[in-house]
C-alpha atoms as a PDB file:
ATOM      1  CA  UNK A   1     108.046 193.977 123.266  1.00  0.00           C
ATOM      2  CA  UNK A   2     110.911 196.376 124.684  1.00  0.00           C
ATOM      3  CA  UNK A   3     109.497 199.312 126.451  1.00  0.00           C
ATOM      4  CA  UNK A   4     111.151 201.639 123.506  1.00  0.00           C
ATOM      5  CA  UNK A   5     109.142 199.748 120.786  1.00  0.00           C
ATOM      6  CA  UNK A   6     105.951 200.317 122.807  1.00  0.00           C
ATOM      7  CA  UNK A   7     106.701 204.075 123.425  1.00  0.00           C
ATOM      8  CA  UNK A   8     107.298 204.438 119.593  1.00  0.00           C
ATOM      9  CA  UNK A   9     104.138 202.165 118.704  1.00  0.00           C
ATOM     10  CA  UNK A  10     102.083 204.776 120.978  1.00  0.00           C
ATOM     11  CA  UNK A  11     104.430 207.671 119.566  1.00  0.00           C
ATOM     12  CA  UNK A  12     102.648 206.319 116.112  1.00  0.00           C
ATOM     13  CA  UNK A  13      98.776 205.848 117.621  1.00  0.00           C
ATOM     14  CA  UNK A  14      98.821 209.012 118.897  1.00  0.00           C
ATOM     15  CA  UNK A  15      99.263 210.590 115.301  1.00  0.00           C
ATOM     16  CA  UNK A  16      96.485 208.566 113.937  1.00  0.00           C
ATOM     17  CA  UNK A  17      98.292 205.846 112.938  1.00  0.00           C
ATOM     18  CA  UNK A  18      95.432 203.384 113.168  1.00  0.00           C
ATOM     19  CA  UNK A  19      97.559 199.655 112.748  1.00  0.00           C
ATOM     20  CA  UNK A  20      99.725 200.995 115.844  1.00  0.00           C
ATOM     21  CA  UNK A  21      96.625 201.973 117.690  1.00  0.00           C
ATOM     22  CA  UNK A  22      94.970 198.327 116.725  1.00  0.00           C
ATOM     23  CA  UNK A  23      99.065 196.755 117.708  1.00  0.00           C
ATOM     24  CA  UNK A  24      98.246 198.434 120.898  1.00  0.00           C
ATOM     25  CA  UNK A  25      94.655 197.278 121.888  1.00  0.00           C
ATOM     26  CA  UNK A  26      95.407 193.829 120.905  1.00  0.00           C
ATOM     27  CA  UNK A  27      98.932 193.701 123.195  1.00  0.00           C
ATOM     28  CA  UNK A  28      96.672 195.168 125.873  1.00  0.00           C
ATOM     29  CA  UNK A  29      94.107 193.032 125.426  1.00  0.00           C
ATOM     30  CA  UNK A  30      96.298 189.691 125.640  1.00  0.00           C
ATOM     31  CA  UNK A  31      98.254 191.626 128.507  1.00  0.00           C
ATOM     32  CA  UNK A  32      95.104 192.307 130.528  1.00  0.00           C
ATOM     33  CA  UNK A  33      96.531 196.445 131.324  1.00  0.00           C
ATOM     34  CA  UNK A  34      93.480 197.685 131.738  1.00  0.00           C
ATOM     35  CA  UNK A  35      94.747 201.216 131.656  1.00  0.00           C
ATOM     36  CA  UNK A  36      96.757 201.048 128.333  1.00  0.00           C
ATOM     37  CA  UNK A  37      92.680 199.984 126.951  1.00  0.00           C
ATOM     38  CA  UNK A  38      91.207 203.141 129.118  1.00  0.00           C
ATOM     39  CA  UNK A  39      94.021 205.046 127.559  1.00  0.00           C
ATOM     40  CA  UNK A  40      93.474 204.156 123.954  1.00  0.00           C
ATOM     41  CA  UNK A  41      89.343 204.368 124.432  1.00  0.00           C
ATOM     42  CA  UNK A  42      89.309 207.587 125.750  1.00  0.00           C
ATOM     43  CA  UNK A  43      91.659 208.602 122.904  1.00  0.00           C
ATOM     44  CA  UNK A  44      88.589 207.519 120.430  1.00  0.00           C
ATOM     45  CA  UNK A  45      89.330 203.697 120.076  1.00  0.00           C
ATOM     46  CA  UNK A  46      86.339 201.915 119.560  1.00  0.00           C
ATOM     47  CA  UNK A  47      88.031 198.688 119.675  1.00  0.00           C
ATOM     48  CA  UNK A  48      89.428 199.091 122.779  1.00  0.00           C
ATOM     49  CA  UNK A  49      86.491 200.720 124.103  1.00  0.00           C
ATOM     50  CA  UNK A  50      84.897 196.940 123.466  1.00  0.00           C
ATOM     51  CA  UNK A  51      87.859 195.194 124.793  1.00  0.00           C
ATOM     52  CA  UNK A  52      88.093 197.089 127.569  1.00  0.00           C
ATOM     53  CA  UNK A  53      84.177 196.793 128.438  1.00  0.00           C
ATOM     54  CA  UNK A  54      84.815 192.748 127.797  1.00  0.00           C
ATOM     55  CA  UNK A  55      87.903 192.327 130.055  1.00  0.00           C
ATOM     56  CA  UNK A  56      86.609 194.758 132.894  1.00  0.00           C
ATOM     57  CA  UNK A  57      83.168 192.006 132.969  1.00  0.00           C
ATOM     58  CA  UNK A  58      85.744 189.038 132.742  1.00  0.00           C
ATOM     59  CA  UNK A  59      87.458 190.536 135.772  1.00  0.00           C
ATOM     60  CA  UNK A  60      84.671 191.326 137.460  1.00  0.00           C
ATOM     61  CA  UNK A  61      85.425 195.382 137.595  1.00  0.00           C
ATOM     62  CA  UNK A  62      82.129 197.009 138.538  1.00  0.00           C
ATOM     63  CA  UNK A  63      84.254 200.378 139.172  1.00  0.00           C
ATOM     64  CA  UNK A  64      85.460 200.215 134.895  1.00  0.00           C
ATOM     65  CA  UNK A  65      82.199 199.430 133.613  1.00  0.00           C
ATOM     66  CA  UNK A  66      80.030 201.916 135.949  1.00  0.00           C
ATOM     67  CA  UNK A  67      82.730 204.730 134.292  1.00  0.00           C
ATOM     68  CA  UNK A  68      82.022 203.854 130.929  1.00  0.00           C
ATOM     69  CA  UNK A  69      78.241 202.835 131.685  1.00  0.00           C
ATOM     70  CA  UNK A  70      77.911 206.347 133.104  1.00  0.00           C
ATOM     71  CA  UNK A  71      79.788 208.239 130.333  1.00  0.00           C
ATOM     72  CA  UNK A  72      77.168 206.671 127.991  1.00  0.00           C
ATOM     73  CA  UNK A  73      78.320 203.326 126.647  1.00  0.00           C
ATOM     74  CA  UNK A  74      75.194 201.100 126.398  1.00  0.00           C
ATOM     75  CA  UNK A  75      77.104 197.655 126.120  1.00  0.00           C
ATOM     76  CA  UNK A  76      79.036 198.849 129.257  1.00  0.00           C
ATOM     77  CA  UNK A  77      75.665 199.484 130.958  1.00  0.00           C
ATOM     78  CA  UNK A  78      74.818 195.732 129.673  1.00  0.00           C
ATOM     79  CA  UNK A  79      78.104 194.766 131.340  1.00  0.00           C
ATOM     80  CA  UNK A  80      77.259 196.289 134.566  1.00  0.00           C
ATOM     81  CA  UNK A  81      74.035 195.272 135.161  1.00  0.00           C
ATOM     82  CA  UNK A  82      74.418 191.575 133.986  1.00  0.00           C
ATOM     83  CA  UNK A  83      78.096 191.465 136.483  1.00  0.00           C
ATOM     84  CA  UNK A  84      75.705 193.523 139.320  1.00  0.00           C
ATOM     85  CA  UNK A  85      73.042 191.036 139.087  1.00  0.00           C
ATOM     86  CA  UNK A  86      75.271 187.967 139.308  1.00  0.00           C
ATOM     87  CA  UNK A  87      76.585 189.320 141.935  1.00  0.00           C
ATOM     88  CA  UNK A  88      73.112 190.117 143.821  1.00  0.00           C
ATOM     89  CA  UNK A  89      74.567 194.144 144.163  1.00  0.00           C
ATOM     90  CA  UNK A  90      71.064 195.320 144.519  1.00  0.00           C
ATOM     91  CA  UNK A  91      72.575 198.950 145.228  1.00  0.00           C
ATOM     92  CA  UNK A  92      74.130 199.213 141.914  1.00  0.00           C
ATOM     93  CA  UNK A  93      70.730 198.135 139.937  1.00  0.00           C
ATOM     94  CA  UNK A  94      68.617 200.426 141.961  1.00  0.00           C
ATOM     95  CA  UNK A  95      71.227 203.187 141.207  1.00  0.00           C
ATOM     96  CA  UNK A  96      71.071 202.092 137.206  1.00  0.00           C
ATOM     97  CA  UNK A  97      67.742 201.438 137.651  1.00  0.00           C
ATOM     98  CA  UNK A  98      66.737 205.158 139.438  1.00  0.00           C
ATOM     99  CA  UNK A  99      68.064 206.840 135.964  1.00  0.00           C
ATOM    100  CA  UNK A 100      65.785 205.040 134.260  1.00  0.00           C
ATOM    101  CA  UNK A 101      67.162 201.787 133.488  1.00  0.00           C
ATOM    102  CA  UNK A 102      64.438 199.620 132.727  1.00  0.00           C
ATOM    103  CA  UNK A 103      66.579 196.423 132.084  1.00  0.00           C
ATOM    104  CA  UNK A 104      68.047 197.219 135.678  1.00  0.00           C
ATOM    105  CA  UNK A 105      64.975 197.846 137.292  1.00  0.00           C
ATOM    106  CA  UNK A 106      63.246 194.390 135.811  1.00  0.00           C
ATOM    107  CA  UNK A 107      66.653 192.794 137.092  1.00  0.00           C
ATOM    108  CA  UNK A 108      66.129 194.397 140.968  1.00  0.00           C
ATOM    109  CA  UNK A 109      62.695 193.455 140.684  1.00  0.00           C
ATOM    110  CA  UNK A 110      63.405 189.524 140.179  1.00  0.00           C
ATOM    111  CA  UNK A 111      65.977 189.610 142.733  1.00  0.00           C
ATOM    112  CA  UNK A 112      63.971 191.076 145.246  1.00  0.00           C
ATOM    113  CA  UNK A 113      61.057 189.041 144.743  1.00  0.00           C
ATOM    114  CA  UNK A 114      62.851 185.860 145.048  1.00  0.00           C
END
């Protein structure tokens, strides 16, 4: 897609046009721009709030999914603490787990008793 089709498919999201916005999260998606999803979920996309929250645990981006853990998003806090405890990041379950996490604080608990 020509960089003049995509500003006029955004031109079209952004007034509410909800096939552009879908056009948009699915290019994104398949293109792996992580910011073009954060753009489009922060504008109210739920769909590419969930794509965004599934390629940011694909590529391993604890940074993404703490952002939209923190900002509320429960499968994002999911995310996070299933990609922290794979990756034995005891730091980031204790700091889940000290706002009350339970999930995260089970999770830091069976790491640091093995």
């Amino acid at each position: 897609m020509t960089e003049p089709d995509l500003s006029a498919l955004r031109e079209r999201a952004a007034h509410g046009d909800t096939d552009a916005a879908d056009e948009l999260t699915e290019l994104a998606s398949e293109g792996g721009d992580l910011n073009e999803l954060r753009r489009l979920a922060d504008a109210g996309s739920s769909t590419a709030t969930d794509e965004l929250i599934q390629l940011a645990a694909e590529q391993g981006n604890i940074d993404e999914l703490r952002r939209l853990s923190d900002s509320g998003n429960a499968t994002a806090t999911d995310q996070l603490i299933e990609l922290a405890t794979e990756q034995d990041d005891m730091d980031e379950l204790r700091r889940l787990a000290d706002r009350g996490n339970i999930t995260a604080a089970e999770q830091l608990e069976e790491l640091t008793a093995e």
